[in-house]
C-alpha atoms as a PDB file:
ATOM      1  CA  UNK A   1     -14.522 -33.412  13.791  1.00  0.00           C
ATOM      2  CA  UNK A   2     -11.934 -30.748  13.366  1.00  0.00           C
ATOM      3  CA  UNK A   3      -9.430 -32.969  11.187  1.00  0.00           C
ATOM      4  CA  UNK A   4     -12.440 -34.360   9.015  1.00  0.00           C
ATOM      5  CA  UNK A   5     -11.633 -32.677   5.338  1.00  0.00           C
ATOM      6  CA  UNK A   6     -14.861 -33.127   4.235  1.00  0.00           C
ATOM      7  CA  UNK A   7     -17.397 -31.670   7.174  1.00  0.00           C
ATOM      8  CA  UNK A   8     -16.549 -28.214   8.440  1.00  0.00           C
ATOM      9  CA  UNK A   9     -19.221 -26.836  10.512  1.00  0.00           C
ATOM     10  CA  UNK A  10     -22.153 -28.529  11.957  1.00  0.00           C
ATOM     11  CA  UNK A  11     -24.515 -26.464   9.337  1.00  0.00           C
ATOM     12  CA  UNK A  12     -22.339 -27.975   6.466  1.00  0.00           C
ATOM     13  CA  UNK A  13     -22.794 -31.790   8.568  1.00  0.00           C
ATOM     14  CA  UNK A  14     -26.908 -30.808   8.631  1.00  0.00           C
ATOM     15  CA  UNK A  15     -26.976 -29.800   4.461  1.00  0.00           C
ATOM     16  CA  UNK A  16     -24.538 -33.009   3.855  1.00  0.00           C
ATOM     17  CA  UNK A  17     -27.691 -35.191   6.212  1.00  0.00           C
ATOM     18  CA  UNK A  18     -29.938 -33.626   4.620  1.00  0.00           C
ATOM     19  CA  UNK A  19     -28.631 -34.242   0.923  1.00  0.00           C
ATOM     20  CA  UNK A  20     -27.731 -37.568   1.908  1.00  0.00           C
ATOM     21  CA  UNK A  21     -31.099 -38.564   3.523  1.00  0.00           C
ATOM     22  CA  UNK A  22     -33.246 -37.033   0.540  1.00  0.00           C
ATOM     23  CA  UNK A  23     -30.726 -39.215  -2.071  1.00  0.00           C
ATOM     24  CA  UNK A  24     -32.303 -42.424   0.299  1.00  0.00           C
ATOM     25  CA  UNK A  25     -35.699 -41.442   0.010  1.00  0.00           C
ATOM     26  CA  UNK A  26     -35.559 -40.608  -3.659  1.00  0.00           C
ATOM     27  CA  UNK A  27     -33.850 -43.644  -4.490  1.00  0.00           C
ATOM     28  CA  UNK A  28     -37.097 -45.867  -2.644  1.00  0.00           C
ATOM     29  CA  UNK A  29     -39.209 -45.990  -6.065  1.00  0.00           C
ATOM     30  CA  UNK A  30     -36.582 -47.114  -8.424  1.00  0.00           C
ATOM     31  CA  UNK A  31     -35.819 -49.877  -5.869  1.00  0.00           C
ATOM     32  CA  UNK A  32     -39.484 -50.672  -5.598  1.00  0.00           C
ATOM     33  CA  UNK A  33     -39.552 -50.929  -8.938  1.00  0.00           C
ATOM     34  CA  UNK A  34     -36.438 -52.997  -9.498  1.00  0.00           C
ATOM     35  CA  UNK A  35     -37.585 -55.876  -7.158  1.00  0.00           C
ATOM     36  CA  UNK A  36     -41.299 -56.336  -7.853  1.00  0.00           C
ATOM     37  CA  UNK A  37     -42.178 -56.878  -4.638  1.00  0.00           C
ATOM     38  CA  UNK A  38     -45.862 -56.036  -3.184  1.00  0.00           C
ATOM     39  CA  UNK A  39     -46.273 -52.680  -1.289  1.00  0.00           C
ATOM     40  CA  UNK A  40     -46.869 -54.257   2.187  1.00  0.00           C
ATOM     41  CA  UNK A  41     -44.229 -56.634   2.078  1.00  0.00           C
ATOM     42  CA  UNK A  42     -41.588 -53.406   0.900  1.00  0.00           C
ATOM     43  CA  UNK A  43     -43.137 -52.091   3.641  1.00  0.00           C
ATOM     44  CA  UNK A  44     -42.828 -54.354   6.063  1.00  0.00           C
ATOM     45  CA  UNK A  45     -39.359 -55.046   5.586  1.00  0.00           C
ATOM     46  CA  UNK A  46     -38.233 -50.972   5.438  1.00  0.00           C
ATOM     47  CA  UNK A  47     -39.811 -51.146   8.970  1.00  0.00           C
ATOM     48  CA  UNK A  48     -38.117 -54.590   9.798  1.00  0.00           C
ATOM     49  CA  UNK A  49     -35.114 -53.374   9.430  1.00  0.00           C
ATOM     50  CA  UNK A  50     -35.470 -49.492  10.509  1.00  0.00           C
ATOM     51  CA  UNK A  51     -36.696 -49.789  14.081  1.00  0.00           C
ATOM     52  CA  UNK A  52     -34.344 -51.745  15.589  1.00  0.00           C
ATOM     53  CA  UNK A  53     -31.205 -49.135  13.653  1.00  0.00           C
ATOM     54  CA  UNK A  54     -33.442 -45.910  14.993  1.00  0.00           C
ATOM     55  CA  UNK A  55     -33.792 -47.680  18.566  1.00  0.00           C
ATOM     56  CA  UNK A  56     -30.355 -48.345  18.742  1.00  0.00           C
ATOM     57  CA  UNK A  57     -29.127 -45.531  17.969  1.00  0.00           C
ATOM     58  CA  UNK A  58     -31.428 -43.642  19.802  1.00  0.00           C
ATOM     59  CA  UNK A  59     -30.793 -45.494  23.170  1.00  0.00           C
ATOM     60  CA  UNK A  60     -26.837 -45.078  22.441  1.00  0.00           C
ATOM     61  CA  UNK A  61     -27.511 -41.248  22.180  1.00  0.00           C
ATOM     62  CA  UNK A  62     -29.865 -40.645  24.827  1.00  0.00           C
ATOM     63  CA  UNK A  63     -28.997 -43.621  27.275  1.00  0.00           C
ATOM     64  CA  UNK A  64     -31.526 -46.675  28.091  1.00  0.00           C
ATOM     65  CA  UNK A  65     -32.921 -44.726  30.929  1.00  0.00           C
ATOM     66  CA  UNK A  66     -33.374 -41.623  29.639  1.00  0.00           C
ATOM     67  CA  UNK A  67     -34.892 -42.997  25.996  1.00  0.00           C
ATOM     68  CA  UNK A  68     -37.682 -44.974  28.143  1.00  0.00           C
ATOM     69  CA  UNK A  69     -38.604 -41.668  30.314  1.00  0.00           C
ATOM     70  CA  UNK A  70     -39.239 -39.602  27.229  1.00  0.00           C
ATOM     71  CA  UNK A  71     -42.681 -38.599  27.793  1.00  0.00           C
ATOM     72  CA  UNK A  72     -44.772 -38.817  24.086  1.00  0.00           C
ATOM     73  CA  UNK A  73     -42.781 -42.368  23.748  1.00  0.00           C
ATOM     74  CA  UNK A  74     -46.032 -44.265  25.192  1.00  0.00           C
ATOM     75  CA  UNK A  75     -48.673 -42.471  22.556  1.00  0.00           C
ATOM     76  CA  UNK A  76     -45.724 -43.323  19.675  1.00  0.00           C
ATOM     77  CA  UNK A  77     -45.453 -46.604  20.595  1.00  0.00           C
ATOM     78  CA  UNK A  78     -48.931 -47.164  20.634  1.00  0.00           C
ATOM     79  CA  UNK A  79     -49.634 -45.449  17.035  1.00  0.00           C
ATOM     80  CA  UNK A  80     -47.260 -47.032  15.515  1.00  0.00           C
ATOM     81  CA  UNK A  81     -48.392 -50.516  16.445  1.00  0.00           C
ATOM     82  CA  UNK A  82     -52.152 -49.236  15.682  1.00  0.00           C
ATOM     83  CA  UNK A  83     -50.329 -47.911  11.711  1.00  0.00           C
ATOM     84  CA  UNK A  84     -48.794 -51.829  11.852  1.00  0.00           C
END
């Protein structure tokens, strides 16, 4: 982190996440647009390819054990399968 040119603090790493995730989420219409595909299906395939990225990464952070003992991940689980 110290020899990275670009990132110098970790409040300069949150603004450049931050800038970087809002350029992702602005850029989702124009893309919608662009492949004039259904709402669900977009959807469905943001979500197909987002969970397993976010549960990988998430178990490499936290560790396999540690992810699964997380207490609200039960009730998360569940709504997001109730949302599917």
């Amino acid at each position: 982190m110290k020899n990275d040119p670009f990132v110098k603090s970790n409040s300069q790493k949150g603004v450049f996440e931050m800038l970087f995730a809002t350029f992702i989420w602005g850029s989702i219409p124009i893309f919608s647009i662009w492949c004039n595909l259904p709402s669900p299906i977009l959807v469905f395939f943001r979500v197909l390819f987002a969970v397993p990225l976010v549960l990988f990464y998430s178990i490499r952070k936290l560790g396999k054990d540690e992810f699964f003992r997380i207490r609200p991940f039960a009730p998360l689980f569940l709504s997001g399968i109730a949302l599917a």
